[in-house]
N, C-alpha and C. Protein backbone atom coordinates (compact mmCIF):
# COMPACT_ATOMS: atom_id res chain seq x y z
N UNK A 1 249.37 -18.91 89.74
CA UNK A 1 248.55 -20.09 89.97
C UNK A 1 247.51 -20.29 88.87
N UNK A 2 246.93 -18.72 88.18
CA UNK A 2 246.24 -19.70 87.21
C UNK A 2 246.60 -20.12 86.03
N UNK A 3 247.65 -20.40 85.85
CA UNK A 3 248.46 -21.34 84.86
C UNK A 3 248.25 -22.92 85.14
N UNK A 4 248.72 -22.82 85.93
CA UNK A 4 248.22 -24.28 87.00
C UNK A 4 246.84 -24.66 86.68
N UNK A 5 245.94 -24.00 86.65
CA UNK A 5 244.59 -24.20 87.03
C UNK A 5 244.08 -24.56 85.89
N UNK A 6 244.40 -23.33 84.46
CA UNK A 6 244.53 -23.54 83.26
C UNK A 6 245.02 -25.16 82.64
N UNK A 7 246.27 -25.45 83.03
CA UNK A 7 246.66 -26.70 82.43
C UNK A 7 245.71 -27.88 83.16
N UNK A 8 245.28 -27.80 84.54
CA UNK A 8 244.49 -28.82 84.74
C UNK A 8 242.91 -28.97 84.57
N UNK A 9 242.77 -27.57 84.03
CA UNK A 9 241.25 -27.53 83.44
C UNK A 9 241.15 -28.36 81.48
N UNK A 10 242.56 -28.21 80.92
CA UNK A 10 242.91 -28.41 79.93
C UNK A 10 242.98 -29.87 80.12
N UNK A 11 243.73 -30.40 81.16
CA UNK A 11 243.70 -32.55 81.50
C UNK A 11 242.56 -32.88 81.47
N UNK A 12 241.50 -32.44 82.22
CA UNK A 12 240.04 -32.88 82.51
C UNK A 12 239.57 -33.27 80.90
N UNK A 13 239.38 -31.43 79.94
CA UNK A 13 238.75 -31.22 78.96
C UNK A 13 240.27 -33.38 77.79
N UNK A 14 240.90 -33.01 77.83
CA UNK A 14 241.32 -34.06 77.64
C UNK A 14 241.25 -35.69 77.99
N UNK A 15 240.79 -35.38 79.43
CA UNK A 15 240.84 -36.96 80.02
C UNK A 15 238.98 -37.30 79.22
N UNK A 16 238.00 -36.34 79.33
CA UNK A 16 236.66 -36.11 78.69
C UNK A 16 237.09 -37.03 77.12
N UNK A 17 237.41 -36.19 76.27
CA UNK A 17 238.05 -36.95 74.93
C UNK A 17 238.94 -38.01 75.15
N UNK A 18 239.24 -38.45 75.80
CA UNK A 18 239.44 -39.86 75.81
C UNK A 18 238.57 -41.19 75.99
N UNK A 19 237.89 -40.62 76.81
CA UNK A 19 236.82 -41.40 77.40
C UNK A 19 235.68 -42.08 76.02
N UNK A 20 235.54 -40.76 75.39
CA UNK A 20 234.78 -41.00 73.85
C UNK A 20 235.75 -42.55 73.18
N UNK A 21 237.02 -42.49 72.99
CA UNK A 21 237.80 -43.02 72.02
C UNK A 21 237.21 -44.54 73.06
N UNK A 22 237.73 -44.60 73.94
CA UNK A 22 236.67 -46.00 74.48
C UNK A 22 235.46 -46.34 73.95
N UNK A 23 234.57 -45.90 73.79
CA UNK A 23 232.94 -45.83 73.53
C UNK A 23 233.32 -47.06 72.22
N UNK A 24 234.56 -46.78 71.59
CA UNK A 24 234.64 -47.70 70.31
C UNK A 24 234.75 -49.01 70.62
N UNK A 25 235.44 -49.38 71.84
CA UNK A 25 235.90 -50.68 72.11
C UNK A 25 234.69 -51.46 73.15
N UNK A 26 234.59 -52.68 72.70
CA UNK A 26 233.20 -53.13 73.51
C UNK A 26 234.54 -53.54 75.09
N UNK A 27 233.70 -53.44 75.85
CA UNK A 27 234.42 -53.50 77.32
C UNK A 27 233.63 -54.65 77.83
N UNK A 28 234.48 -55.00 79.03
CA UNK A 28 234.08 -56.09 79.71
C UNK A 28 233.83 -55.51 81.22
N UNK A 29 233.50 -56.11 81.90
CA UNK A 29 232.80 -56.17 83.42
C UNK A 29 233.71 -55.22 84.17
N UNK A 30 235.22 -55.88 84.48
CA UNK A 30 235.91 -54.82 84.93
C UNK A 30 236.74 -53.60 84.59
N UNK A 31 236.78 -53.63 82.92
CA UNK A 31 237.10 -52.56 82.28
C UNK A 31 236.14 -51.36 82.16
N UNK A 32 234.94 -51.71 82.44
CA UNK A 32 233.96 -50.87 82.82
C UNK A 32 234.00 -49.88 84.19
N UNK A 33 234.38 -51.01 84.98
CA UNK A 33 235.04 -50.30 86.66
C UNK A 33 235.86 -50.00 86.31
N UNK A 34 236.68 -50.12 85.63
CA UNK A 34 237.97 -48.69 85.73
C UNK A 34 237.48 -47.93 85.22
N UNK A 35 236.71 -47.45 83.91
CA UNK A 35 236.34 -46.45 83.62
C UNK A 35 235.55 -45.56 84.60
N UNK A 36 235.10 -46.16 85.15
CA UNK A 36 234.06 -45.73 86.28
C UNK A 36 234.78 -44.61 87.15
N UNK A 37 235.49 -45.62 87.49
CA UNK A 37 236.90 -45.02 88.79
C UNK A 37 237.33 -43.81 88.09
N UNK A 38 238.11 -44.10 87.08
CA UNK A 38 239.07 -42.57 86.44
C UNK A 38 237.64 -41.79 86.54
N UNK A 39 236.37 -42.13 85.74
CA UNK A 39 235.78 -40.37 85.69
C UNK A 39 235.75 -40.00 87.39
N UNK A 40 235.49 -40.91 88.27
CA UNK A 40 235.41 -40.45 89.38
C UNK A 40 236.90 -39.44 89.89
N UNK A 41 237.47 -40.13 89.74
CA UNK A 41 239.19 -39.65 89.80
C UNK A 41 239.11 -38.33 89.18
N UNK A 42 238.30 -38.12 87.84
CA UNK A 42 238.16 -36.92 87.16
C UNK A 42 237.53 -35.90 87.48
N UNK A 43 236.45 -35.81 88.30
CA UNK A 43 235.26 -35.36 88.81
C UNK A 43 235.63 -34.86 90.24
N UNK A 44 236.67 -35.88 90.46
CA UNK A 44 237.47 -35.61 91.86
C UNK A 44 238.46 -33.89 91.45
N UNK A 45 239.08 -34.33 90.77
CA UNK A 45 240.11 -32.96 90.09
C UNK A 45 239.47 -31.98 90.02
N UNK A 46 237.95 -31.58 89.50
CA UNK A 46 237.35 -30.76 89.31
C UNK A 46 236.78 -30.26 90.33
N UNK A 47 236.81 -31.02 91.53
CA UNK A 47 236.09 -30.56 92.77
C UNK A 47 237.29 -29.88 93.14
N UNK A 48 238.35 -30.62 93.28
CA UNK A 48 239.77 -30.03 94.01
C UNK A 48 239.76 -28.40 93.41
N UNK A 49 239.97 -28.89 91.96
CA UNK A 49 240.21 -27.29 91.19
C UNK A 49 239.69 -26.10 91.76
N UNK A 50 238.62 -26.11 91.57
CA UNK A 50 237.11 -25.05 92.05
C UNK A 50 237.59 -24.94 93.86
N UNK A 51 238.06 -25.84 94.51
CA UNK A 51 238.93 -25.43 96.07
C UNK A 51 240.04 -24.87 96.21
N UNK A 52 240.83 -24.61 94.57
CA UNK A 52 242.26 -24.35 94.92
C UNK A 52 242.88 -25.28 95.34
N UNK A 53 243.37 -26.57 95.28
CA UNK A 53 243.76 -26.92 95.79
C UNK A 53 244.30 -27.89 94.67
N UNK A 54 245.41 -27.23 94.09
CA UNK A 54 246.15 -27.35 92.29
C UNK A 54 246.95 -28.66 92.53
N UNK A 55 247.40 -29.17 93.49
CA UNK A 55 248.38 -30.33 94.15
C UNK A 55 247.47 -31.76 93.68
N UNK A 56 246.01 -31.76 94.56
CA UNK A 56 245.47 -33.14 94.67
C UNK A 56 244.89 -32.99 93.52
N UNK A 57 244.33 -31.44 92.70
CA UNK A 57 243.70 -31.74 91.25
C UNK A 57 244.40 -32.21 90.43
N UNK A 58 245.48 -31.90 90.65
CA UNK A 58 247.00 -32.26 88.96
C UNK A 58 246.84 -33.68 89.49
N UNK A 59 246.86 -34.50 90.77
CA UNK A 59 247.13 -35.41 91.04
C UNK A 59 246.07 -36.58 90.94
N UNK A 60 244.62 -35.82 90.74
CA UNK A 60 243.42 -36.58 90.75
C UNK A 60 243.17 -36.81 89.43
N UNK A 61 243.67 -36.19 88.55
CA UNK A 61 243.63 -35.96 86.91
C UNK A 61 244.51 -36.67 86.51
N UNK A 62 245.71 -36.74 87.01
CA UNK A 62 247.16 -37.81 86.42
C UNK A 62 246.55 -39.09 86.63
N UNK A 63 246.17 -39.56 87.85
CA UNK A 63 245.42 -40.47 87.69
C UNK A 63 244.93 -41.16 87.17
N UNK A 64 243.67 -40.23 86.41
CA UNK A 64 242.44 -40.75 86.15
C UNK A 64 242.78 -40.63 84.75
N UNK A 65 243.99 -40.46 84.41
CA UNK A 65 244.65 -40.65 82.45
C UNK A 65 245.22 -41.95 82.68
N UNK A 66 245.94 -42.19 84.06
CA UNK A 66 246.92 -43.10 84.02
C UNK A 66 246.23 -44.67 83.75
N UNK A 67 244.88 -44.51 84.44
CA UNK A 67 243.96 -45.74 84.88
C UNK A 67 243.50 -45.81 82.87
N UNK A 68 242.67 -44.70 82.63
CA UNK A 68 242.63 -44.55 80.40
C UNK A 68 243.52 -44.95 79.84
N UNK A 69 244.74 -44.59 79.99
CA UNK A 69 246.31 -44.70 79.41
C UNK A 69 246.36 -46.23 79.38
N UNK A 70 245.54 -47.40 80.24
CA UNK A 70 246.30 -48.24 80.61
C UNK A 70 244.99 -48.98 79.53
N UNK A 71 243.92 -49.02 80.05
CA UNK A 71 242.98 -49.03 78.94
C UNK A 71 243.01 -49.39 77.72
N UNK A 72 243.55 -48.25 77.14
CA UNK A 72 243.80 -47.80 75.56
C UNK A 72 244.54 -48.77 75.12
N UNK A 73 245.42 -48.98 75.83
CA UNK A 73 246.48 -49.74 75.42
C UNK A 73 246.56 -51.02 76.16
N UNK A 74 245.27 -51.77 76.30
CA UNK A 74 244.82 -53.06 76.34
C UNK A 74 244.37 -53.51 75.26
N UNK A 75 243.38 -52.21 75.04
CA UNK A 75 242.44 -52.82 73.59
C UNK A 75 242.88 -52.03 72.31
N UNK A 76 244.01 -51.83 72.55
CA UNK A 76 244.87 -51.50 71.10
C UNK A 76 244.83 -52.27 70.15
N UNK A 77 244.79 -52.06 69.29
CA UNK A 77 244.71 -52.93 67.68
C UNK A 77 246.03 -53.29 67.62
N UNK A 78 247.52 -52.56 67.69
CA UNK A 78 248.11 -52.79 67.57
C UNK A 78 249.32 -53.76 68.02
């Protein structure tokens, strides 16, 4: 199990550095609430973690990339 615990302490420290790469893009009203949400979603994982409870953390962390992931790639340049 702490492999598990390891890789989702490693998503967090990742979903964290993502969050920075936003800081670049000026946001609007509700792109702001999602950011909001994922760290919550993120903060959520970290509570789970510290309970053992490796299922809803992997799942509170997938999340809270998926909600960034979607983000990123709104205000993509490309």
């Amino acid at each position: 199990m702490e492999e598990i615990a390891d890789r989702i302490a490693k998503d967090i420290i990742k979903f964290n550095e993502n969050v920075k790469v936003l800081d670049e893009h000026e946001l609007g009203p509700k792109e702001i609430e999602i950011v909001r949400l994922a760290k919550n979603y993120c903060d959520d994982a970290g509570a789970w973690l510290k309970k053992k409870d490796f299922y809803t953390a992997f799942a509170s962390i997938s999340y809270a990339h998926g909600l960034l992931d979607t983000l990123l790639r709104l205000n993509s340049k490309e």
